[in-house]
C-alpha atoms as a PDB file:
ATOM      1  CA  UNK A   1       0.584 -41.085   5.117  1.00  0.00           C
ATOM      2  CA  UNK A   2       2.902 -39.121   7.379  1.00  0.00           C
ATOM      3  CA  UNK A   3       5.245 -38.823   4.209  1.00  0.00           C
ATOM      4  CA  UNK A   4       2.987 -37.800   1.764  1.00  0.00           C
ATOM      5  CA  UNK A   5       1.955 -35.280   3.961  1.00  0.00           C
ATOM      6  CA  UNK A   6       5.297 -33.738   4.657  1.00  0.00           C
ATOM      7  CA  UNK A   7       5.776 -33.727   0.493  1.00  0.00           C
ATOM      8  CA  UNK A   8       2.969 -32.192   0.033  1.00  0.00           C
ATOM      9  CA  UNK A   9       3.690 -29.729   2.129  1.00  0.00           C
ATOM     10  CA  UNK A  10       7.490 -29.492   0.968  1.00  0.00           C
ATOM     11  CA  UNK A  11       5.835 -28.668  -2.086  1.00  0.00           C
ATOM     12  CA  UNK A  12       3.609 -26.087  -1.121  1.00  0.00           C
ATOM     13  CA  UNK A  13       6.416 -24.117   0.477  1.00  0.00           C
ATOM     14  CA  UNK A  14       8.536 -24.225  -3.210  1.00  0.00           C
ATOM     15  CA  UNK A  15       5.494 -23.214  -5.405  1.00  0.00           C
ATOM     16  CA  UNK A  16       3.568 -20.477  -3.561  1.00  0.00           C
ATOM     17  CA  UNK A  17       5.660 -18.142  -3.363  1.00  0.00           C
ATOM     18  CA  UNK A  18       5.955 -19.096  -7.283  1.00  0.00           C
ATOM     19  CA  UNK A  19       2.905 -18.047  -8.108  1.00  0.00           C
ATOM     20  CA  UNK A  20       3.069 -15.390  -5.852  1.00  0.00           C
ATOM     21  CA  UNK A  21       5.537 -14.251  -7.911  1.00  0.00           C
ATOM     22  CA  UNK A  22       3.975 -14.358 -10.821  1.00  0.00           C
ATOM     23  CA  UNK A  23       0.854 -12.622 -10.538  1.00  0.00           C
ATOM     24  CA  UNK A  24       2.904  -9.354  -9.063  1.00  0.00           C
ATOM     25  CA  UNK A  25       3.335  -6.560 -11.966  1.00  0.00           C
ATOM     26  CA  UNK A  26       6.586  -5.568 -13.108  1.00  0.00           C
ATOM     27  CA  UNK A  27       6.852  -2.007 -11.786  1.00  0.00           C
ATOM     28  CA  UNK A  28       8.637   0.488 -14.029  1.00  0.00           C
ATOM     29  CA  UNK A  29       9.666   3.734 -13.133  1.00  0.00           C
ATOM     30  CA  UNK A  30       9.591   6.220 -15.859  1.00  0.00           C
ATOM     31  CA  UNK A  31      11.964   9.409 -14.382  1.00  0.00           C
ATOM     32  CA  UNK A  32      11.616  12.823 -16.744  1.00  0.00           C
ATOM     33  CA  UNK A  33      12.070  16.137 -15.449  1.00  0.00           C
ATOM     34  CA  UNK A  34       9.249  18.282 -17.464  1.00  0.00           C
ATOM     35  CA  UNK A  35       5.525  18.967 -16.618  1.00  0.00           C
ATOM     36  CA  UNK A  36       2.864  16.408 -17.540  1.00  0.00           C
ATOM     37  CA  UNK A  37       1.336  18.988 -20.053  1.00  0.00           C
ATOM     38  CA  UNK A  38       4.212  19.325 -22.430  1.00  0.00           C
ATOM     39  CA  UNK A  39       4.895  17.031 -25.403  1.00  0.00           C
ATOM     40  CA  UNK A  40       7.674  14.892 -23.560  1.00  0.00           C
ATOM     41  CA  UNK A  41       5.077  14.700 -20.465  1.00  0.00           C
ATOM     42  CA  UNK A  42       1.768  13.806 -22.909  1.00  0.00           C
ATOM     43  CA  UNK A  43       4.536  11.248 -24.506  1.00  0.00           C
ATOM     44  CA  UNK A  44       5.691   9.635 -20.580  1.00  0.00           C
ATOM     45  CA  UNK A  45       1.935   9.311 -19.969  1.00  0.00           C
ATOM     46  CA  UNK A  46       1.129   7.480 -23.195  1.00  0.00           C
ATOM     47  CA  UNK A  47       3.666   5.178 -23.115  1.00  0.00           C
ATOM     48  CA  UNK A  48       2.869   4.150 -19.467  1.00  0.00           C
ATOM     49  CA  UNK A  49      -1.381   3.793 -20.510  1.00  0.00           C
ATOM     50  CA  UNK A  50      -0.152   1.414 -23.966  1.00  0.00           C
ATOM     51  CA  UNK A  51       2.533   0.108 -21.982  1.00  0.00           C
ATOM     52  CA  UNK A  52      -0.482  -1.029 -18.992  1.00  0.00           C
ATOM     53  CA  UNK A  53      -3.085  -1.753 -21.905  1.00  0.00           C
ATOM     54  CA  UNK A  54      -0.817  -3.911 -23.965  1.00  0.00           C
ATOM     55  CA  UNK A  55       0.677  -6.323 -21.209  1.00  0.00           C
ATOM     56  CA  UNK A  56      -2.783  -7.032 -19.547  1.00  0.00           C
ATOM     57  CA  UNK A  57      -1.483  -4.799 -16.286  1.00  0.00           C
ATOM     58  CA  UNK A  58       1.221  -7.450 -16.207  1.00  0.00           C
ATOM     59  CA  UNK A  59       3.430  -4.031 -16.039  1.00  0.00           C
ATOM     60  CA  UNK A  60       2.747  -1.412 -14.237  1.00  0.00           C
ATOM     61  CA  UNK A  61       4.297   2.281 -15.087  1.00  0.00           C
ATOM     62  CA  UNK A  62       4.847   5.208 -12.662  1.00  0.00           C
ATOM     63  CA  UNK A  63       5.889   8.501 -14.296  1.00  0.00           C
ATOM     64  CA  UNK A  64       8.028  10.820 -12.159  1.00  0.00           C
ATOM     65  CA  UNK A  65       7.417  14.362 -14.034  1.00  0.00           C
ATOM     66  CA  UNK A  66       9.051  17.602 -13.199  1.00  0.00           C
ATOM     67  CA  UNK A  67      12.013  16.009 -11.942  1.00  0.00           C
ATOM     68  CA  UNK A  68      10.385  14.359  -8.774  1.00  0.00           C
ATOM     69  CA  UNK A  69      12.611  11.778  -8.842  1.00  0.00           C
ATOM     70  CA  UNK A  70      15.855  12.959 -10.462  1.00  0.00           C
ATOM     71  CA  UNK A  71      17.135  16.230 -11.899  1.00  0.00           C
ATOM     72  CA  UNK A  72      18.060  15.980 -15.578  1.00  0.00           C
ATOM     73  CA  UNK A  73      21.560  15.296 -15.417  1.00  0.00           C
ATOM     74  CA  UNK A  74      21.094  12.699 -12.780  1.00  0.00           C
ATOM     75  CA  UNK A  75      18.811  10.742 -14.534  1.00  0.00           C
ATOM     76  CA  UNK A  76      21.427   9.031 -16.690  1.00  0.00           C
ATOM     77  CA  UNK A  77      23.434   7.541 -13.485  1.00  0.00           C
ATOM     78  CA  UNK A  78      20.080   6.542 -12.517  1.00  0.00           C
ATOM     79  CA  UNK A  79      18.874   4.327 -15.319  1.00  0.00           C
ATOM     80  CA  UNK A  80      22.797   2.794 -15.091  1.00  0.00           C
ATOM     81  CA  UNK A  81      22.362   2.183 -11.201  1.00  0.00           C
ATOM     82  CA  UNK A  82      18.716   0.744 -11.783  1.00  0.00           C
ATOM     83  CA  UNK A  83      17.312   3.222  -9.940  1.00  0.00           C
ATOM     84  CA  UNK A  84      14.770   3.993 -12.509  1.00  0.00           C
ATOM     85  CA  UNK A  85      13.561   2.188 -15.574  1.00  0.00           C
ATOM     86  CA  UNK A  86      13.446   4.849 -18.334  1.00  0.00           C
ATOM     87  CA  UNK A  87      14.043   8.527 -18.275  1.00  0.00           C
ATOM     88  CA  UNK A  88      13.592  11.110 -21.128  1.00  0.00           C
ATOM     89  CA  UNK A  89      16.705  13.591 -21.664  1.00  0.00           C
ATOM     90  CA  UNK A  90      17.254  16.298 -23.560  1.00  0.00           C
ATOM     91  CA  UNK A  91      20.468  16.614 -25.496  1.00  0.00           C
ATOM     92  CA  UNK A  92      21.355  19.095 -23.299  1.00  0.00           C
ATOM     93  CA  UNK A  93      21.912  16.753 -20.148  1.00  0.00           C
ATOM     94  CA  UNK A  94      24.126  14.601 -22.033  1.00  0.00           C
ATOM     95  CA  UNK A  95      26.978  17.394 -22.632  1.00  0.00           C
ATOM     96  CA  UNK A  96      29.383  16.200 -20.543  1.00  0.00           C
ATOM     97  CA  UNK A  97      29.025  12.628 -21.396  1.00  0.00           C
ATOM     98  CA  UNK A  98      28.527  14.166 -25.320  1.00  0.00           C
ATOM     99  CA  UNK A  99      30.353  17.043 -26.193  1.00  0.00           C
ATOM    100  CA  UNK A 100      29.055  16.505 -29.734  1.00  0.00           C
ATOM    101  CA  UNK A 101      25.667  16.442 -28.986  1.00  0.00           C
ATOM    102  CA  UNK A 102      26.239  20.294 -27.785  1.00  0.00           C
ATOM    103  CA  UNK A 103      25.816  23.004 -30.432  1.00  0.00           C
ATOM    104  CA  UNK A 104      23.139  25.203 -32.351  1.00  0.00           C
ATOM    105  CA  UNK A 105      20.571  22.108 -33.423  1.00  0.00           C
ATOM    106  CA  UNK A 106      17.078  22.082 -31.309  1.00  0.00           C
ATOM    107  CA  UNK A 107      16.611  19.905 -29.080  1.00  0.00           C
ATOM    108  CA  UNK A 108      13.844  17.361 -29.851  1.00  0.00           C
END
């Protein structure tokens, strides 16, 4: 009895924090540096309601606007340190990195 009791409870130690696990939301964090009003913000707060809607709140999306998090050239070095899950740039950010990006086209 004594060892089916410490299995059991060997067990219990492996899987709850298993299913702990798996019920917690993946947490994305969504860095852009414009207001929520403007196209880009209307577009951050979309993708975070289909992105909740369409995974059951499995995922869970927290938009950063008006650079709260990041200013718009730091937002690159963020998404490559982890630091943030997506981020929406302009093509202007990217000149250093891009030098062909730069030039008379509008930025979309």
């Amino acid at each position: 009895m004594r060892k089916w009791l410490l299995a059991a409870a060997a067990a219990a130690i492996f899987i709850a924090p298993v299913a702990a696990t798996a019920q917690a939301p993946i947490v994305l964090k969504f860095s852009h540096v414009v207001a929520p009003n403007t196209p880009k913000g209307k577009g951050a707060d979309k993708f975070k309601e289909l992105a909740e809607k369409y995974t059951n709140g499995k995922v869970k999306v927290e938009v950063y606007a008006n650079s709260t998090l990041y200013k718009d050239k730091e937002e690159l070095e963020a998404l490559q340190l982890g630091a943030v899950s997506a981020a929406q740039q302009g093509r202007s950010a990217q000149g250093d990195r891009r030098p062909d990006w730069q030039g008379d086209a509008q930025e979309t």
